[in-house]
Protein backbone atom coordinates (compact mmCIF):
# COMPACT_ATOMS: atom_id res chain seq x y z
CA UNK A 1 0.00 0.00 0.00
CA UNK A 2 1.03 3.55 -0.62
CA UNK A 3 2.66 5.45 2.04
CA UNK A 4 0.38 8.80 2.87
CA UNK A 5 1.86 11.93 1.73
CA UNK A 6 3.15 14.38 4.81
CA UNK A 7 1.57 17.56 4.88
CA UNK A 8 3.85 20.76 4.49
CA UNK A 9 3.65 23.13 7.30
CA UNK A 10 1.59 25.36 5.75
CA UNK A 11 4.33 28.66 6.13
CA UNK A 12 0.85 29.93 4.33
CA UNK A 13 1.03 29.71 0.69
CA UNK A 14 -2.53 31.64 0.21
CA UNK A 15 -0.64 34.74 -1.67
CA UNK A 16 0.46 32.15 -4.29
CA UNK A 17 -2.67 30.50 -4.31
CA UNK A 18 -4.30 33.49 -4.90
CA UNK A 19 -1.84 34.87 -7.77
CA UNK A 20 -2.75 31.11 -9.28
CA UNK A 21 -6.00 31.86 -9.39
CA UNK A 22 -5.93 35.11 -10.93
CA UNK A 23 -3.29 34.17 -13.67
CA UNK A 24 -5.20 31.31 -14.50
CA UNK A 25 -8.74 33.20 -15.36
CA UNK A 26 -6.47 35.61 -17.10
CA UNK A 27 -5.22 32.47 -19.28
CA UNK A 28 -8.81 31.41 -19.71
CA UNK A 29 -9.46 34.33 -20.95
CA UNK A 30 -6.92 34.22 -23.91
CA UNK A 31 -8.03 30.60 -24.48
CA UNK A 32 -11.51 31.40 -25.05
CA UNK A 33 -10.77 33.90 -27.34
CA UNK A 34 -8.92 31.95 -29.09
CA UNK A 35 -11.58 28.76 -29.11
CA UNK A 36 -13.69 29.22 -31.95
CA UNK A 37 -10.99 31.46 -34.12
CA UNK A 38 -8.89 29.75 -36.55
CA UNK A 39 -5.44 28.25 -35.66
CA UNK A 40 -1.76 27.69 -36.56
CA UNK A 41 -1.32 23.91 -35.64
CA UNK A 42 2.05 22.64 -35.22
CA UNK A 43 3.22 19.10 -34.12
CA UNK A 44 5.64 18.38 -31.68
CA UNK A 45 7.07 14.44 -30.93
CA UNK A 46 4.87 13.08 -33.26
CA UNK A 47 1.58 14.05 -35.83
CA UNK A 48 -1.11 13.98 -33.02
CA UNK A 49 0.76 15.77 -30.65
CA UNK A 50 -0.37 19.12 -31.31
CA UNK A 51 0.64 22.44 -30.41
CA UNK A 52 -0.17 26.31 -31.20
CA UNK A 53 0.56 29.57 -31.11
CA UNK A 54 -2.53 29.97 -28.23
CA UNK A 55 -0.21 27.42 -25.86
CA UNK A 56 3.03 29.18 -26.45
CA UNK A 57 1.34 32.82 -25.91
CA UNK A 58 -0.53 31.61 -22.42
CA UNK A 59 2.29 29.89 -21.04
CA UNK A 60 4.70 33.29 -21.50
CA UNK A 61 1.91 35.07 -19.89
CA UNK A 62 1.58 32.64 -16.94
CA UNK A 63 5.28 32.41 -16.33
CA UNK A 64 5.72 36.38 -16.70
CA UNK A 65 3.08 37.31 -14.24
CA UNK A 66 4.29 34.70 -11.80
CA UNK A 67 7.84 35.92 -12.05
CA UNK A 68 7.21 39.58 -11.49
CA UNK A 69 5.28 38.28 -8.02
CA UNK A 70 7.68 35.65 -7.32
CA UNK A 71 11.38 36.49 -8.55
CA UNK A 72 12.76 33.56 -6.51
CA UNK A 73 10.74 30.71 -7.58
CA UNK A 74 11.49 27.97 -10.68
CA UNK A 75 9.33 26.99 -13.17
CA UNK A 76 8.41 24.05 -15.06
CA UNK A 77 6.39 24.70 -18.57
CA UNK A 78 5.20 22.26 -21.07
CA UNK A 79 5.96 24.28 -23.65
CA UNK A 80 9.25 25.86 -22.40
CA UNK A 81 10.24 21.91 -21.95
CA UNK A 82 9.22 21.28 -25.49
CA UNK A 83 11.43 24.41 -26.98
CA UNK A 84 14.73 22.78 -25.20
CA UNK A 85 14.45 24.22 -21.61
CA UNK A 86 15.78 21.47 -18.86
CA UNK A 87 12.64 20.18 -16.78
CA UNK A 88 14.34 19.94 -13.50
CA UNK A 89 11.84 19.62 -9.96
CA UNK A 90 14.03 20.79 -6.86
CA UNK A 91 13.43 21.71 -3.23
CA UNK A 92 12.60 25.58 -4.19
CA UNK A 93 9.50 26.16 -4.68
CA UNK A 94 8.51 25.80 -8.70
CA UNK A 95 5.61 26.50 -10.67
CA UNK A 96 4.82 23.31 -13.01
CA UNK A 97 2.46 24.69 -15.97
CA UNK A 98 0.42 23.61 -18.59
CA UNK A 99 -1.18 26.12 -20.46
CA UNK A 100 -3.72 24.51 -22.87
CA UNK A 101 -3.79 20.80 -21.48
CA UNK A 102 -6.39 19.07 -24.38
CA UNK A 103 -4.86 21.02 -26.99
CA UNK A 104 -6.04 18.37 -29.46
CA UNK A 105 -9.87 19.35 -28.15
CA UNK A 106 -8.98 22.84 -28.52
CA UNK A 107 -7.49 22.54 -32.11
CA UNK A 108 -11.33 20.79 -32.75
CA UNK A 109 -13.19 23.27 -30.43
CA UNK A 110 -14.11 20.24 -28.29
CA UNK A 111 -14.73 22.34 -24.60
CA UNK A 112 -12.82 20.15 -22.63
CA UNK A 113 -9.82 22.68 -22.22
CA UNK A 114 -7.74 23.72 -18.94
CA UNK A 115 -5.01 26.02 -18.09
CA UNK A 116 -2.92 23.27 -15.19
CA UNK A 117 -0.89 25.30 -12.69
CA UNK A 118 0.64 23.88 -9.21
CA UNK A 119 3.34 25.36 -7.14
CA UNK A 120 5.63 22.50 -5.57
CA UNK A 121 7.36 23.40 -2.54
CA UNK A 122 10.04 20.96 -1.62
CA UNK A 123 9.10 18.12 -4.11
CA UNK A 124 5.28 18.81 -2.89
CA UNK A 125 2.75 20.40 -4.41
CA UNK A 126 0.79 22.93 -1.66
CA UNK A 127 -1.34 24.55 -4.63
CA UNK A 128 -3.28 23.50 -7.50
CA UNK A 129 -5.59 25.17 -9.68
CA UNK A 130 -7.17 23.76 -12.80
CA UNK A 131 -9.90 25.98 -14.96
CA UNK A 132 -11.48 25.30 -17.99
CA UNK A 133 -12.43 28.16 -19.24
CA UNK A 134 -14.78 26.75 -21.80
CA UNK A 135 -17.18 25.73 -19.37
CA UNK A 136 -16.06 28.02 -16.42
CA UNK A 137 -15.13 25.20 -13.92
CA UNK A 138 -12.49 26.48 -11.76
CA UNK A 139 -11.05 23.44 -10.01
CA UNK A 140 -8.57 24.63 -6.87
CA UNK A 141 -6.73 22.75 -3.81
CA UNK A 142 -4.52 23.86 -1.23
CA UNK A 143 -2.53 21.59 0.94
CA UNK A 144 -4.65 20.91 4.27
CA UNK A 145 -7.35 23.54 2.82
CA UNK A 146 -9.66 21.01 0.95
CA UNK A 147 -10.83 20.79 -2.96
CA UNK A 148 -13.34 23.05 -4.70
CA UNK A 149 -15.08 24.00 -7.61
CA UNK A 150 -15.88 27.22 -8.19
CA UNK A 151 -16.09 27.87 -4.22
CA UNK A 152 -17.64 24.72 -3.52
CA UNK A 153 -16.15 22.22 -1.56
CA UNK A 154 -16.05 18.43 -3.87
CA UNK A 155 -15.36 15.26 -3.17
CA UNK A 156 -14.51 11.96 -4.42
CA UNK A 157 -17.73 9.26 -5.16
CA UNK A 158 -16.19 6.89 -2.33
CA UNK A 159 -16.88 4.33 -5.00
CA UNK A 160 -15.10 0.47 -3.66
CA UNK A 161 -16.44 -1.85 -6.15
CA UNK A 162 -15.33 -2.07 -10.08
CA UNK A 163 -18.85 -3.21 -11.42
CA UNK A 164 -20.00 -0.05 -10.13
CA UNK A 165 -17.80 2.21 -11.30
CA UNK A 166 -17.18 4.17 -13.73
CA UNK A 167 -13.29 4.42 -15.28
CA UNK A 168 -11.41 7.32 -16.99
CA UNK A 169 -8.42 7.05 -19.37
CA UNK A 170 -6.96 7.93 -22.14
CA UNK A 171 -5.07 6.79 -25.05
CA UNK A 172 -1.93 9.08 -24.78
CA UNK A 173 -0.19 10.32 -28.21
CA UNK A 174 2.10 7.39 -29.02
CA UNK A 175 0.78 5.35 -32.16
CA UNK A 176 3.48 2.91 -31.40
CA UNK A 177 1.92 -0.58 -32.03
CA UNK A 178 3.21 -2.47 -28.85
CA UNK A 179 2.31 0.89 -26.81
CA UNK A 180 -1.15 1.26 -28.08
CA UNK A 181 -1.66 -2.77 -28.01
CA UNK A 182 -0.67 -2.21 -24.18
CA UNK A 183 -3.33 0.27 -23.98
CA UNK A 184 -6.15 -1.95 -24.69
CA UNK A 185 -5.11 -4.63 -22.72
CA UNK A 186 -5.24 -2.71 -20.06
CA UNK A 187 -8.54 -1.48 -20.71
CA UNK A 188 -9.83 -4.78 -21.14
CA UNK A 189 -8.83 -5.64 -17.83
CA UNK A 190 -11.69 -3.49 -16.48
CA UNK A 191 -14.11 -3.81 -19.19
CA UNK A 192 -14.64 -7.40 -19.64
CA UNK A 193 -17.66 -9.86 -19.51
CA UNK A 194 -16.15 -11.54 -16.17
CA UNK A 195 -14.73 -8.17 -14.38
CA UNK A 196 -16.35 -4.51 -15.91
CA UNK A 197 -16.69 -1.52 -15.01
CA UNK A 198 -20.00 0.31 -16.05
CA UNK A 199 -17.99 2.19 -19.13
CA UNK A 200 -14.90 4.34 -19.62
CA UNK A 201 -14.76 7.94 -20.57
CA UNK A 202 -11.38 9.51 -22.35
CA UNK A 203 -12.03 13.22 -22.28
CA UNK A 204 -8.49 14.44 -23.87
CA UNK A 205 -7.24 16.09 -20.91
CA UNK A 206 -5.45 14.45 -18.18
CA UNK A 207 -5.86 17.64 -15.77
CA UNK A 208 -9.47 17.00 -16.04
CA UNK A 209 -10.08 13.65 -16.06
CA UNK A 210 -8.07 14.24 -12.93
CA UNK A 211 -11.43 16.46 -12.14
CA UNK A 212 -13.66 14.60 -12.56
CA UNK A 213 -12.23 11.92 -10.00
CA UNK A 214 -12.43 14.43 -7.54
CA UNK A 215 -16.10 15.97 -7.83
CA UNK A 216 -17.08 12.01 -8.04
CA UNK A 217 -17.84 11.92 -11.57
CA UNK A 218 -16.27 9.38 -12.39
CA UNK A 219 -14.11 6.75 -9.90
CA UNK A 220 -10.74 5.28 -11.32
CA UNK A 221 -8.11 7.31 -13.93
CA UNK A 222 -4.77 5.96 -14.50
CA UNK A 223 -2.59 6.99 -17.79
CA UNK A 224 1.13 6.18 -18.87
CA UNK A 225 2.79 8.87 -20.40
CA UNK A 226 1.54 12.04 -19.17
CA UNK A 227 4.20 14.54 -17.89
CA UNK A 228 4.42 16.38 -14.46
CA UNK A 229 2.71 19.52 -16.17
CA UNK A 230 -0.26 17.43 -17.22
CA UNK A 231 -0.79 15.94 -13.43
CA UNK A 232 0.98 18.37 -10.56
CA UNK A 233 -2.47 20.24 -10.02
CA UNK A 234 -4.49 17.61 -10.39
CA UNK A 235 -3.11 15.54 -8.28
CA UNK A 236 -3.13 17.65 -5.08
CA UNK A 237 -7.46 18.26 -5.94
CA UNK A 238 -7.71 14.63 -5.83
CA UNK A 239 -6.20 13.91 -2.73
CA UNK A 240 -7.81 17.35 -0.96
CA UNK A 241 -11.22 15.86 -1.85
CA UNK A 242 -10.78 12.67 -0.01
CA UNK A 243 -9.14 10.64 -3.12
CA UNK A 244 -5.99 8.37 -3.62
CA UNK A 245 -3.34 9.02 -6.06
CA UNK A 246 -0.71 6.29 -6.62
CA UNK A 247 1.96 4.68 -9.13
CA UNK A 248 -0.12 2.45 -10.88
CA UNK A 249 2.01 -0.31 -9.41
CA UNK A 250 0.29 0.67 -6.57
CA UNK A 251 3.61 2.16 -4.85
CA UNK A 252 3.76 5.66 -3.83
CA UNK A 253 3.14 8.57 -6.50
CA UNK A 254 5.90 9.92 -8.38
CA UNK A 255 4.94 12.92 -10.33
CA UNK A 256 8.42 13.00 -12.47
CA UNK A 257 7.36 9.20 -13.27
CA UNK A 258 4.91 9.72 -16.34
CA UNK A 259 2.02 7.60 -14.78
CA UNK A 260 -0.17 7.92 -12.18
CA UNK A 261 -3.24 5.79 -10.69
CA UNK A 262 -6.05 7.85 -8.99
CA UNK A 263 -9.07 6.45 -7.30
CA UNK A 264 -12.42 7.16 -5.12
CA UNK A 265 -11.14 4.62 -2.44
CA UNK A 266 -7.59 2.65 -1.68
CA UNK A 267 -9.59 -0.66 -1.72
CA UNK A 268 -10.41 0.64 -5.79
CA UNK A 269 -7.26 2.03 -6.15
CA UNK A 270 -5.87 -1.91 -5.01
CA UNK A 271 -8.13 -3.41 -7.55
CA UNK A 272 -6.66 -1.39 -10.71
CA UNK A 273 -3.44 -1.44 -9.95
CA UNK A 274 -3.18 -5.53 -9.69
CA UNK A 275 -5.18 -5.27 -12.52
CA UNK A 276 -2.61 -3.50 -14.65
CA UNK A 277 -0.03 -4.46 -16.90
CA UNK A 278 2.89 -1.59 -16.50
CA UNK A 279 4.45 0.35 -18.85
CA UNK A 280 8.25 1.89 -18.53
CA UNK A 281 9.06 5.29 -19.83
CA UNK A 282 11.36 7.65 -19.48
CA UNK A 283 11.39 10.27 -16.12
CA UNK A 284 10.93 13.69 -16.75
């Protein structure tokens, strides 16, 4: 079984919540503006991993407006990472953003869309805020503070059994044929005639689906190879609304690891993890 994370002392880290929260209806802002215009689409590591100029323009704005409040701290950026910049998670404390997680939705105007933005504070993350501004669901923890949405306090379904639950995933961007094979073996773990889940849902955004565990909407999520900007703020809202977030081998999370298990309950979060066949990738 997982070891429970230790809660920072909370030195209070409301300022930076705050400043999250702010910068990240800013980004919404952009990103709905930007939703139904047309788009410069660019691929990254492969032809379905998309990017445009709408990510690259948010995540300068996040990362300025942080920077002029917070000259000390690091930062982590998807798309800073993806122009060359070293992704490197220390002891001070570091912002770890994703501007436009579900940029693939956002290139097809599908309104699952969120700006991802967690401050870590000695390899723990104390803050996490996750909005999309598409729908305007603004999706916040703090360490020892609880998860809401839009002010309201959430919670995870509580959900113990499979054949009552509902699962989350996603297919990640590799088309490599032994990955993707992988992928629906796994799936078919859960969704069988023997062992099944009521159905899965893949909503394009890690940071959500991460959501959605937490306001109870749906019970299981584990992915491979997501990155710490897709997962950081996530995450924390899982575990502040009563959740469990693991390795999928059912060891203690690692966000630099590229996977991550999260459940309504440890005795579900048991059951997918055994359940599982794993997948090694390369740390962040």
């Amino acid at each position: 079984m997982a070891t429970p994370v230790k809660v920072a002392k909370t030195d209070s880290w409301d300022d930076c919540f705050h400043a999250a929260v702010e910068v990240a209806r800013e980004a919404g802002e952009e990103i709905r503006r930007a939703f139904s215009s047309e788009k410069r689409i660019e691929t990254k590591s492969c032809a379905v991993d998309l990017v445009t100029e709408t990510d690259q323009k948010v995540e300068k704005m996040i990362i300025s407006t942080l920077r002029e409040k917070f000259p000390t701290h690091s930062f982590i950026g998807e798309e800073s990472a993806a122009a060359g910049e070293k992704v490197e998670l220390t002891d001070n404390p570091t912002w770890i953003i994703d501007p436009v997680d579900g940029t693939t939705n956002f290139v097809h105007g599908f309104p699952f869309v969120a700006v991802s933005i967690a401050l870590s504070v000695n390899k723990e993350v104390v803050v996490g805020v996750v909005y999309n501004a598409i729908l305007d669901q603004m999706f916040t923890g703090q360490i020892g503070k609880g998860a809401f949405m839009n002010g309201k306090p959430i919670h995870v379904s509580g959900q113990e059994d499979l054949s009552q639950s509902l699962l989350i995933s996603e297919f990640g961007s590799s088309r490599d044929k032994e990955k993707m094979d992988l992928v629906f073996s796994n799936l078919g773990s859960f969704l069988n005639e023997k062992n099944s889940a009521h159905g899965c849902r893949l909503l394009g955004s890690a940071a959500l689906d991460m959501c959605q565990i937490a306001i109870g909407g749906g019970d299981m999520y584990y992915q491979y190879g997501i990155h710490v900007w897709d997962i950081a703020a996530g995450a924390l809202i899982i575990r502040e609304a009563g959740g469990v977030v693991w390795d999928t081998t059912g060891g203690p999370f690692d966000m630099m690891s590229r996977r991550v298990l999260c459940a309504s309950s440890e005795k579900l979060a048991r059951t997918i993890a055994e359940g599982l066949t794993q997948m090694e990738l390369q740390r962040d």
